[in-house]
Protein backbone atom coordinates (compact mmCIF):
# COMPACT_ATOMS: atom_id res chain seq x y z
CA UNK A 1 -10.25 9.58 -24.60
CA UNK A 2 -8.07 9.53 -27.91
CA UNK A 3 -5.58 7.00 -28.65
CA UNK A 4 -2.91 10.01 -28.45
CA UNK A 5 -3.85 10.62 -24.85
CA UNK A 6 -2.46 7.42 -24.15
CA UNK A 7 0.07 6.09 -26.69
CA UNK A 8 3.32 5.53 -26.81
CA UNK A 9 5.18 7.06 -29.13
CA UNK A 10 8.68 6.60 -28.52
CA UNK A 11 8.61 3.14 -30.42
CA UNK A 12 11.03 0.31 -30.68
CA UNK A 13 11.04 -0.78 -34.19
CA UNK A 14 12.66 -3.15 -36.25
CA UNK A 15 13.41 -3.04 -40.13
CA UNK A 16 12.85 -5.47 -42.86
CA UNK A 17 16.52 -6.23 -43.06
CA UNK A 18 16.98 -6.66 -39.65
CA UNK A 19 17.99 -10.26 -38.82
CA UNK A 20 15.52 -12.31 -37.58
CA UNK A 21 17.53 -13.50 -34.53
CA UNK A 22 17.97 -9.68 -33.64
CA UNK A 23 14.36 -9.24 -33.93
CA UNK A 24 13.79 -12.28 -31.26
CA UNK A 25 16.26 -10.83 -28.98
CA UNK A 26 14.86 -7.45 -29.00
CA UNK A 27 11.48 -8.98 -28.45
CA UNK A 28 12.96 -11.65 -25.50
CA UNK A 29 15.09 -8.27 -23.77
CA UNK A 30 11.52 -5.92 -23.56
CA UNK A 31 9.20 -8.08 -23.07
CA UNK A 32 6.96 -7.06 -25.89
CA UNK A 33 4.66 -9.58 -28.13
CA UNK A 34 5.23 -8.03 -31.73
CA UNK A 35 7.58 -5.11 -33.23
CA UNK A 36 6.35 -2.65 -35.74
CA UNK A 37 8.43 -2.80 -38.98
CA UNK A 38 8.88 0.73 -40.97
CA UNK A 39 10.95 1.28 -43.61
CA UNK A 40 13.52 4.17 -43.68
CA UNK A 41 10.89 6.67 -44.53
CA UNK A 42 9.10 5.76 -41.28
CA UNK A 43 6.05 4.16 -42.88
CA UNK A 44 4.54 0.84 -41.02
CA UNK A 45 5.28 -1.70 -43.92
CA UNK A 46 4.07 -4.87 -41.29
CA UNK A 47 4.77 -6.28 -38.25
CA UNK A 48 6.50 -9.11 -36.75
CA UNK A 49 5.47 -11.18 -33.08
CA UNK A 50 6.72 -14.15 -31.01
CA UNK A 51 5.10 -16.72 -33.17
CA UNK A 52 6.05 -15.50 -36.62
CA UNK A 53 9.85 -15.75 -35.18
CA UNK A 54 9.72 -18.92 -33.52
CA UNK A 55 8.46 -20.97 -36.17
CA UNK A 56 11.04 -23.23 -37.30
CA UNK A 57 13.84 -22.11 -35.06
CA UNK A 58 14.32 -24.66 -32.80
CA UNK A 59 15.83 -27.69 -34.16
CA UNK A 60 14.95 -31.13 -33.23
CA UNK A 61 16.65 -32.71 -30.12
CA UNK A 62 19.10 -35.00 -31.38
CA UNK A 63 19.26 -37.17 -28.20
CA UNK A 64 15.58 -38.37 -29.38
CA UNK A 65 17.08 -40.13 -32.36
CA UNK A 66 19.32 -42.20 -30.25
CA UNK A 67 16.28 -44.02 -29.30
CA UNK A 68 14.68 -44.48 -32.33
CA UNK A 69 12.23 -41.40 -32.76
CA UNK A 70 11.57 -40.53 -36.67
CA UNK A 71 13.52 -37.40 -38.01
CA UNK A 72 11.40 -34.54 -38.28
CA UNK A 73 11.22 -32.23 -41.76
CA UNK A 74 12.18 -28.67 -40.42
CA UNK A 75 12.56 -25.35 -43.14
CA UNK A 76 15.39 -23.35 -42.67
CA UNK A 77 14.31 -20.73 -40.27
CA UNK A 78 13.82 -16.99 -41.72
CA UNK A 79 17.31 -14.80 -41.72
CA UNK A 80 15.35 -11.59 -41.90
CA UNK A 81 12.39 -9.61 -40.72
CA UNK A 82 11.06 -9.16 -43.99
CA UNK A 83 10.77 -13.11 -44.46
CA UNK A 84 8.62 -13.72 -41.32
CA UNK A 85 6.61 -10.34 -40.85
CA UNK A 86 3.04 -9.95 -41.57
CA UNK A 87 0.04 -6.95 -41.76
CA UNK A 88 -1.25 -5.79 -38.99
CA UNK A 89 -4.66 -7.28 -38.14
CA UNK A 90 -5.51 -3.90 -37.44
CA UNK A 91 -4.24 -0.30 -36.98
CA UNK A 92 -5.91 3.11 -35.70
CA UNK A 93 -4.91 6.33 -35.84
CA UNK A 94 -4.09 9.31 -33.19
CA UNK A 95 -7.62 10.29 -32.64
CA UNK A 96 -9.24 6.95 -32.80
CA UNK A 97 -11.81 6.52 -29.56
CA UNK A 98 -10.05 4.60 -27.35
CA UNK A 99 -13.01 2.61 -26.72
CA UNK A 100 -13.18 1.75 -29.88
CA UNK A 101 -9.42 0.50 -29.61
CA UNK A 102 -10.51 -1.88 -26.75
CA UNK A 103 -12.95 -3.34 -28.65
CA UNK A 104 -10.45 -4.19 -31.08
CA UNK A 105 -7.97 -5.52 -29.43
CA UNK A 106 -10.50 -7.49 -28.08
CA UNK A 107 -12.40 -8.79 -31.18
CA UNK A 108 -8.38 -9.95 -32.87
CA UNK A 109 -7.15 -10.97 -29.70
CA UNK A 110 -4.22 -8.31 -29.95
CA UNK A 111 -2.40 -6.96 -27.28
CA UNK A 112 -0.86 -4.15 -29.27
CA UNK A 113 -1.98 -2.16 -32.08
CA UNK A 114 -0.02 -0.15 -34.09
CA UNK A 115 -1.49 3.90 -34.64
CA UNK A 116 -0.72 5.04 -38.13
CA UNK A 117 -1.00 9.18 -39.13
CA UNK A 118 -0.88 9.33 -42.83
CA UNK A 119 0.72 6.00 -43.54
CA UNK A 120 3.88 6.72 -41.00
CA UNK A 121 4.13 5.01 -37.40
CA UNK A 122 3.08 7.53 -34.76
CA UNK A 123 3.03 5.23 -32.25
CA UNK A 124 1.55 2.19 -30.43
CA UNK A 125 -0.78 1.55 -27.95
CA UNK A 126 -0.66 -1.75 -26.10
CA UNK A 127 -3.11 -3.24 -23.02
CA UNK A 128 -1.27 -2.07 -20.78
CA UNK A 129 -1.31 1.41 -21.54
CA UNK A 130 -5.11 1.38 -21.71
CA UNK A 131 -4.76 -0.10 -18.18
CA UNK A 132 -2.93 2.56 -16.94
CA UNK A 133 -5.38 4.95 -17.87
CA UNK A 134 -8.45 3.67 -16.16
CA UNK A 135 -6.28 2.98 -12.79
CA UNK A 136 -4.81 6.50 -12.58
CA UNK A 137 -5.47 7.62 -8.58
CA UNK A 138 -8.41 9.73 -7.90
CA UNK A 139 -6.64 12.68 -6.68
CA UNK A 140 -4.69 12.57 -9.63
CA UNK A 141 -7.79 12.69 -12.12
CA UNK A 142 -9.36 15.42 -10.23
CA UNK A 143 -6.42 17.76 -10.30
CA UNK A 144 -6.17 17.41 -13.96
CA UNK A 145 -9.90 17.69 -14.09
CA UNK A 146 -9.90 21.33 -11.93
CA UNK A 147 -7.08 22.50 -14.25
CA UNK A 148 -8.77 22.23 -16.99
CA UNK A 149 -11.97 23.73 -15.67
CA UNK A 150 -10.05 26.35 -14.38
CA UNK A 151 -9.76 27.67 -18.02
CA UNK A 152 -13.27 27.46 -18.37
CA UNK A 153 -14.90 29.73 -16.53
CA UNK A 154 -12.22 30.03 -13.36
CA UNK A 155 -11.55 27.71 -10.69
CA UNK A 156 -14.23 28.71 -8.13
CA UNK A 157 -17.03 28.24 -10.43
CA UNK A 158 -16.82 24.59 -10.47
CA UNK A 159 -16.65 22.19 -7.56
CA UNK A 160 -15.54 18.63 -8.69
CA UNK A 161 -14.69 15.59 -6.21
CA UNK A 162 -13.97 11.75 -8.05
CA UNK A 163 -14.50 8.26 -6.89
CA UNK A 164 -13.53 5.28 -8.23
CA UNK A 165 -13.26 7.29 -11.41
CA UNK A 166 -16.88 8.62 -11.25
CA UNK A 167 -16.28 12.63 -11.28
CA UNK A 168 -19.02 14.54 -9.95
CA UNK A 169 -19.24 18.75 -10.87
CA UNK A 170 -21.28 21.04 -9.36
CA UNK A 171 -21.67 23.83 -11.93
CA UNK A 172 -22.54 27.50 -9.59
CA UNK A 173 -23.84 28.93 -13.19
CA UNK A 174 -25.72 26.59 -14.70
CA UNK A 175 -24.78 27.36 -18.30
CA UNK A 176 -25.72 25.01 -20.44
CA UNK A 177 -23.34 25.52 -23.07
CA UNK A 178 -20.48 25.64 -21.02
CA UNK A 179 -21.58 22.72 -18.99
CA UNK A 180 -21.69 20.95 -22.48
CA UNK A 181 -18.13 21.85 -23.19
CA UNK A 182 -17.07 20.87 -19.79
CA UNK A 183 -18.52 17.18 -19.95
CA UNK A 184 -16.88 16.69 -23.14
CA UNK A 185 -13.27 17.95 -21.15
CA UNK A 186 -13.31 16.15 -18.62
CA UNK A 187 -14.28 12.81 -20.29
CA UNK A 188 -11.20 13.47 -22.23
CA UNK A 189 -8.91 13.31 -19.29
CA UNK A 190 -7.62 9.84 -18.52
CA UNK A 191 -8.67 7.88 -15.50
CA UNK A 192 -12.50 9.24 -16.35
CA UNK A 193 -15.00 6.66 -16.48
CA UNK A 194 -18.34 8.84 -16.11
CA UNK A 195 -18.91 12.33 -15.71
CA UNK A 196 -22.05 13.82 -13.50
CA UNK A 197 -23.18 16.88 -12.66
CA UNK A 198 -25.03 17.21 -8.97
CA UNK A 199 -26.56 20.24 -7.07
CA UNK A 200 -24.11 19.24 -4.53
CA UNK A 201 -21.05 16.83 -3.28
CA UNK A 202 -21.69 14.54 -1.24
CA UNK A 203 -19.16 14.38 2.15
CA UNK A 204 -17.89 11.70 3.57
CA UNK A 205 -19.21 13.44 6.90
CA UNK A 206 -22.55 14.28 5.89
């Protein structure tokens, strides 16, 4: 799978100008961990998380001084975006692997990454996404799956039956070319994790 199989792309962003405190609330109301920032052209120019807008925004508790506790130096908390935001530790683009987008996520200990086409924001593509697309139902992969098999070759030459993501094909022509261009289809479709091809299904009866 690509990362455009499984992006989002209908993004909520945030601008450099955009106050800081706007930023947070976005971030508190969603749920999310970091906003891309794009200018008005649409390009990513950074982003901006949780940490980057927390930092010195909660003043001291002044009942602590009553009793004696030292004053502590705070900075004057960012007013915009643009003061707090920072590069991406990484970005990918539409067809990046999205194994390779796992990996990292992993390795920067990111649970978003921004995808970039051609320096604009196309989209983003978070943990959870990937998580959606190795839990999709069975059934659900396999129709897919026979769809697009259908185009190749008709629907009654292949039989196909998934498990647990493992998608078995029994190919009634055995060409090898085709066969080829079928693997590389249906690892493409979401929910996939290995492809096989078998002389014959195995029933749950036999």
């Amino acid at each position: 799978m690509r990362t455009r199989d499984v992006m989002t792309t209908d993004v909520v962003v945030v601008a450099p100008d955009t106050p800081a405190r706007e930023a947070a609330r976005v971030l508190a109301d969603r749920g999310f961990t970091a906003l891309p920032v794009v200018d008005p052209s649409g390009a990513l120019v950074g982003v901006v998380a949780e940490e980057d807008l927390l930092r010195h925004r909660l003043p001291q508790d002044p009942r602590g001084l009553v009793h004696g506790e030292p004053v502590r130096p705070r900075q004057v908390p960012a007013h915009a975006v643009v003061q707090v935001m920072r590069t991406p530790d990484v970005t990918v683009n539409p067809n990046t692997d999205l194994a390779e987008v796992a990996d990292l996520m992993l390795a920067h200990g990111v649970r978003s990454v921004p995808v970039v086409d051609e320096g604009r924001l196309a989209g983003v593509v978070t943990r959870r996404d990937m998580l959606r697309s190795i839990t999709r139902a069975d059934w659900v992969v396999e129709a897919e799956i026979r769809h697009r098999l259908g185009i190749l070759g008709g629907a009654r030459r292949w039989e196909v039956a998934v498990s647990g993501g493992l998608v078995s094909i029994v190919d009634r022509m055995g060409d090898a070319t085709e066969r080829h261009v079928a693997d590389v289809l249906v690892r493409a479709v979401a929910g996939v994790t290995d492809v096989r091809f078998v002389r014959e299904l195995a029933h749950a009866d036999g």
